[in-house]
C-alpha atoms as a PDB file:
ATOM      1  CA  UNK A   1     -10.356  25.898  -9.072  1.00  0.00           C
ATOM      2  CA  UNK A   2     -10.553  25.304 -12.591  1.00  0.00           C
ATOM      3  CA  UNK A   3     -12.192  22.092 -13.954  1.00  0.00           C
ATOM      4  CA  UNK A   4     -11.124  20.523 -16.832  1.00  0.00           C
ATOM      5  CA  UNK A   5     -13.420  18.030 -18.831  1.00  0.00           C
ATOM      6  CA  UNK A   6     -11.179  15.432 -21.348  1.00  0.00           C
ATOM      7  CA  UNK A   7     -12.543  13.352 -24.074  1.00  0.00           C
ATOM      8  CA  UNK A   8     -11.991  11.806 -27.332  1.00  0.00           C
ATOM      9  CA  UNK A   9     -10.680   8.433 -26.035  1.00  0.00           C
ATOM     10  CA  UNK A  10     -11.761   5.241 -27.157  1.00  0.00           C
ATOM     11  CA  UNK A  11     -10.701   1.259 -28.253  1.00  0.00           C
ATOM     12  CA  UNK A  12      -8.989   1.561 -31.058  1.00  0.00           C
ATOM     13  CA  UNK A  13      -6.005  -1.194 -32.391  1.00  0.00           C
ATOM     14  CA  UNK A  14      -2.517  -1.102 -32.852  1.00  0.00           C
ATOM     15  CA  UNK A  15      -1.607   2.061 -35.197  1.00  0.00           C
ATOM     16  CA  UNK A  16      -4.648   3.626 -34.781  1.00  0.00           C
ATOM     17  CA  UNK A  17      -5.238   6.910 -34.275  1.00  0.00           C
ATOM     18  CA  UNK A  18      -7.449   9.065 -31.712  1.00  0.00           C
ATOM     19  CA  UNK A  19      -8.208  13.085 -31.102  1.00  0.00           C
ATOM     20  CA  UNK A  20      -7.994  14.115 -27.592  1.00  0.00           C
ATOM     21  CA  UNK A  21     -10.033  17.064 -26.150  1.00  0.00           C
ATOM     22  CA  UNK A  22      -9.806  19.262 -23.056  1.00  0.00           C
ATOM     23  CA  UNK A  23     -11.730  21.567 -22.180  1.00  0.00           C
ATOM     24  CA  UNK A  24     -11.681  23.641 -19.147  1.00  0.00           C
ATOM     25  CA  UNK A  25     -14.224  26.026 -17.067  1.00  0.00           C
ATOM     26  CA  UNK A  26     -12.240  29.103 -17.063  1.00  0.00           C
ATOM     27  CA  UNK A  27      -9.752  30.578 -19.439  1.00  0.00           C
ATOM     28  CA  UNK A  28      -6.873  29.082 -19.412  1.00  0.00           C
ATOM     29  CA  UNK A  29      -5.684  28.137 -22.862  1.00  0.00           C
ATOM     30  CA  UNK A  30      -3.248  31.132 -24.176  1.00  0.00           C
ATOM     31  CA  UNK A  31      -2.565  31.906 -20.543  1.00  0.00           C
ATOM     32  CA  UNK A  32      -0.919  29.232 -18.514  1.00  0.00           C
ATOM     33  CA  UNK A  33       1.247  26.352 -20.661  1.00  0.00           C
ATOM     34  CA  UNK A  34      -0.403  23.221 -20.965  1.00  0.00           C
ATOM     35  CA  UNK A  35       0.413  19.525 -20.758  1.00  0.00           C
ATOM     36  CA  UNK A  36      -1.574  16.355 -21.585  1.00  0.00           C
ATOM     37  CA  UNK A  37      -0.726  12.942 -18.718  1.00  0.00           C
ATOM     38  CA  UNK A  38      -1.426   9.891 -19.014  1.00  0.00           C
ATOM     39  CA  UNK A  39      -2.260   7.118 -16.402  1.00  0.00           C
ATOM     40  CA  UNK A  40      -1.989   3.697 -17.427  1.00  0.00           C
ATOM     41  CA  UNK A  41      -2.552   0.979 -14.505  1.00  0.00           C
ATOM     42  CA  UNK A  42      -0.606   0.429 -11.845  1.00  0.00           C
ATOM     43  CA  UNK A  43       1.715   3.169 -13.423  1.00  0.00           C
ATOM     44  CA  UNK A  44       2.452   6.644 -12.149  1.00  0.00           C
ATOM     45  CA  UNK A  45       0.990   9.673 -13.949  1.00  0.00           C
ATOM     46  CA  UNK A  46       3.377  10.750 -16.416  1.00  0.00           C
ATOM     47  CA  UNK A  47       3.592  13.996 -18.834  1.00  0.00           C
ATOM     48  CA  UNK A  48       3.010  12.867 -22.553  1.00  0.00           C
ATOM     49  CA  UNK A  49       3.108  16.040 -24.422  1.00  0.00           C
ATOM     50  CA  UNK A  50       3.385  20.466 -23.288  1.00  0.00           C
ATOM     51  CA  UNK A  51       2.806  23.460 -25.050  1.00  0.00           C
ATOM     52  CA  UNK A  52       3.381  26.738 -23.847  1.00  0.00           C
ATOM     53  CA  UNK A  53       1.068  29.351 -23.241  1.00  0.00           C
ATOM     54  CA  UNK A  54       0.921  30.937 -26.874  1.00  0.00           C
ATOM     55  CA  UNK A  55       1.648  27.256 -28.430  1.00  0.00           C
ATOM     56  CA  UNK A  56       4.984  28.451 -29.993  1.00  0.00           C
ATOM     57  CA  UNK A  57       7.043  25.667 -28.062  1.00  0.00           C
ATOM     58  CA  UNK A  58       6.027  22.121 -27.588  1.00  0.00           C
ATOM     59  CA  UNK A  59       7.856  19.087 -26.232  1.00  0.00           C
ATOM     60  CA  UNK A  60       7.017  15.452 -26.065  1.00  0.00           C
ATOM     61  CA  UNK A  61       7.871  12.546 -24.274  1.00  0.00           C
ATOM     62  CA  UNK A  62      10.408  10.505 -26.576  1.00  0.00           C
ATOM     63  CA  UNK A  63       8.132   7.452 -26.452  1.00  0.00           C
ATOM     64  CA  UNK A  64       5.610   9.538 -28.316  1.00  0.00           C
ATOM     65  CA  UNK A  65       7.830  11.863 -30.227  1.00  0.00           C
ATOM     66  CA  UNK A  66       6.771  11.850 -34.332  1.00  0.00           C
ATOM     67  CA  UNK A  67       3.517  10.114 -33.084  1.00  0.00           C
ATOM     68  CA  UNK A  68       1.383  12.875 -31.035  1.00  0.00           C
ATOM     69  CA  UNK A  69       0.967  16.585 -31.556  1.00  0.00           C
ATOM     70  CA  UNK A  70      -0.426  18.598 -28.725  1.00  0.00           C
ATOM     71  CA  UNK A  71      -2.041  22.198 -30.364  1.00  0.00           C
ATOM     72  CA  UNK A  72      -4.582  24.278 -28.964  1.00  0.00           C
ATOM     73  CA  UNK A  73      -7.515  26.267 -30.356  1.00  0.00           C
ATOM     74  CA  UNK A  74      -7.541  29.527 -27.718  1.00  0.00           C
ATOM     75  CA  UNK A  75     -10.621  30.963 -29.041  1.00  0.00           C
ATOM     76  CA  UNK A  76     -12.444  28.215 -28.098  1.00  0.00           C
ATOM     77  CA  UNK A  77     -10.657  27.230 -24.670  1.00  0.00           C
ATOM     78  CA  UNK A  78      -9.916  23.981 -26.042  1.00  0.00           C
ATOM     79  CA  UNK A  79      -6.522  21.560 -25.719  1.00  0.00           C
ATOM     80  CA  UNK A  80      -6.261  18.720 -28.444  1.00  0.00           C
ATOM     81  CA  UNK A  81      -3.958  15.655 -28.329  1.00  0.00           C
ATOM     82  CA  UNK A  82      -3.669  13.784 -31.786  1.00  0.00           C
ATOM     83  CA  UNK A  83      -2.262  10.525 -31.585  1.00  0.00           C
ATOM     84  CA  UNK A  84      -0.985   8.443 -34.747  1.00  0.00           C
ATOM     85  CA  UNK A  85       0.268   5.180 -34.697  1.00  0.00           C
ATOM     86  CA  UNK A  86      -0.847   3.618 -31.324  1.00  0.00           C
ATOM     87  CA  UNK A  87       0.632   0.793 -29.192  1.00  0.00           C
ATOM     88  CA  UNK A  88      -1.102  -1.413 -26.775  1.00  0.00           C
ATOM     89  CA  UNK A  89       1.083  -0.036 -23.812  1.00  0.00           C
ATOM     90  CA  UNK A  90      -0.362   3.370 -24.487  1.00  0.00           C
ATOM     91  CA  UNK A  91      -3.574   1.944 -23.059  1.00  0.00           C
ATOM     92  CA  UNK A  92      -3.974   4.717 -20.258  1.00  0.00           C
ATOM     93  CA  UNK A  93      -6.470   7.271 -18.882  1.00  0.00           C
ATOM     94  CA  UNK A  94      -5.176  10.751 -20.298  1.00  0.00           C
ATOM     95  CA  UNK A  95      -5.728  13.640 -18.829  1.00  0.00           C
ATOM     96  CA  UNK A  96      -4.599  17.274 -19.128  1.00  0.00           C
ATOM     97  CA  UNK A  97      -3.770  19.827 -16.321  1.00  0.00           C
ATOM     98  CA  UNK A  98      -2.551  23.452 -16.887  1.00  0.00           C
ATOM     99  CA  UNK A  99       1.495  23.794 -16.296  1.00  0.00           C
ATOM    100  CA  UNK A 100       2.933  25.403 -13.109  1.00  0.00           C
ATOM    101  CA  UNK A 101       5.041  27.297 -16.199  1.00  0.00           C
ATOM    102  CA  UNK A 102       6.389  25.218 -19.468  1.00  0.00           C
ATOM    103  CA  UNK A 103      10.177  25.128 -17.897  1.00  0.00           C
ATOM    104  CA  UNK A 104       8.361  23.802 -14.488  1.00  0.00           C
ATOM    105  CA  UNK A 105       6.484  20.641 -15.179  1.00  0.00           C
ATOM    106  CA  UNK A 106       4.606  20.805 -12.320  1.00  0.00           C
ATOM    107  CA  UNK A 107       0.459  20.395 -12.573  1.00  0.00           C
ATOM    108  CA  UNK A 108      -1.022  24.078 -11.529  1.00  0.00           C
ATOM    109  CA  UNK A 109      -4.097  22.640 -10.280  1.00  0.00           C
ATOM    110  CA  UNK A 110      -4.404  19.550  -8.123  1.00  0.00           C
ATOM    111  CA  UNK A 111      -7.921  18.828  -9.216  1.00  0.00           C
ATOM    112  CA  UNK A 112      -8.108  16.451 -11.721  1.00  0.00           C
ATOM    113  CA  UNK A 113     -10.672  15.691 -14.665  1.00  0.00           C
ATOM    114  CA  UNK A 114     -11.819  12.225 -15.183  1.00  0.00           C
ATOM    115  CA  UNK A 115      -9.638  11.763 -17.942  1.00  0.00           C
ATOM    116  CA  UNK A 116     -10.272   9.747 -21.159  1.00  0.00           C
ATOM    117  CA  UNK A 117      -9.857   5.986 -21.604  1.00  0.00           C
ATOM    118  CA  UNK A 118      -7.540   5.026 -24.415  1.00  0.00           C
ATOM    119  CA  UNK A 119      -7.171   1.056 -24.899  1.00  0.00           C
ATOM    120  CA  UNK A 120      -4.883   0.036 -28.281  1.00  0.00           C
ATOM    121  CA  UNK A 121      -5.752  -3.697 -28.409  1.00  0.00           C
ATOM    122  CA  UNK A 122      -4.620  -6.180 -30.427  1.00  0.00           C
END
């Protein structure tokens, strides 16, 4: 089971911006597509942002569309998530998961990271 390890969140106000990373314990960067979720209370986990396994394609939620860009440094089995222009509802716990392929937005693994805390306050 792979284990991924997020980080990079933070408080940070309205129109901030914030770095996501993901790391994971085996190699799965440049093999599997990727996504990044996010969690925000009382709220179901949702998909923010996917790339596919050689990070030609990407797609984005339209809430976040122009705002976030998902890339991916493969050498270093790392996922990022940069996020421009924050809004308090994005306050969430993000968290990234491997893709069951990038047409099938299914998670591959069911073990989750912690995630990383993201509050946008005013």
């Amino acid at each position: 089971q792979v284990q991924f390890v997020e980080s990079g969140g933070g408080l940070v106000q309205p129109g901030g911006s914030l770095r996501l990373s993901c790391a994971a314990s085996d190699m799965v960067f440049g093999v599997y597509a990727m996504a990044w979720y996010r969690q925000a209370p009382g709220k179901q986990r949702e998909l923010v942002a996917k790339i596919s396994s050689r990070g030609v394609s990407r797609n984005y939620a339209d809430s976040v569309k122009g705002r976030f860009t998902i890339f991916g440094d493969n050498t270093k089995n790392t996922m990022f998530l940069q996020m421009n222009t924050l809004k308090p509802e994005e306050t969430a716990v993000y968290y990234c998961n491997a893709l069951m392929s990038y047409s099938n937005d299914v998670p591959r693994y069911d073990g989750w990271g912690q995630g990383t805390q993201v509050t946008v306050f005013s």
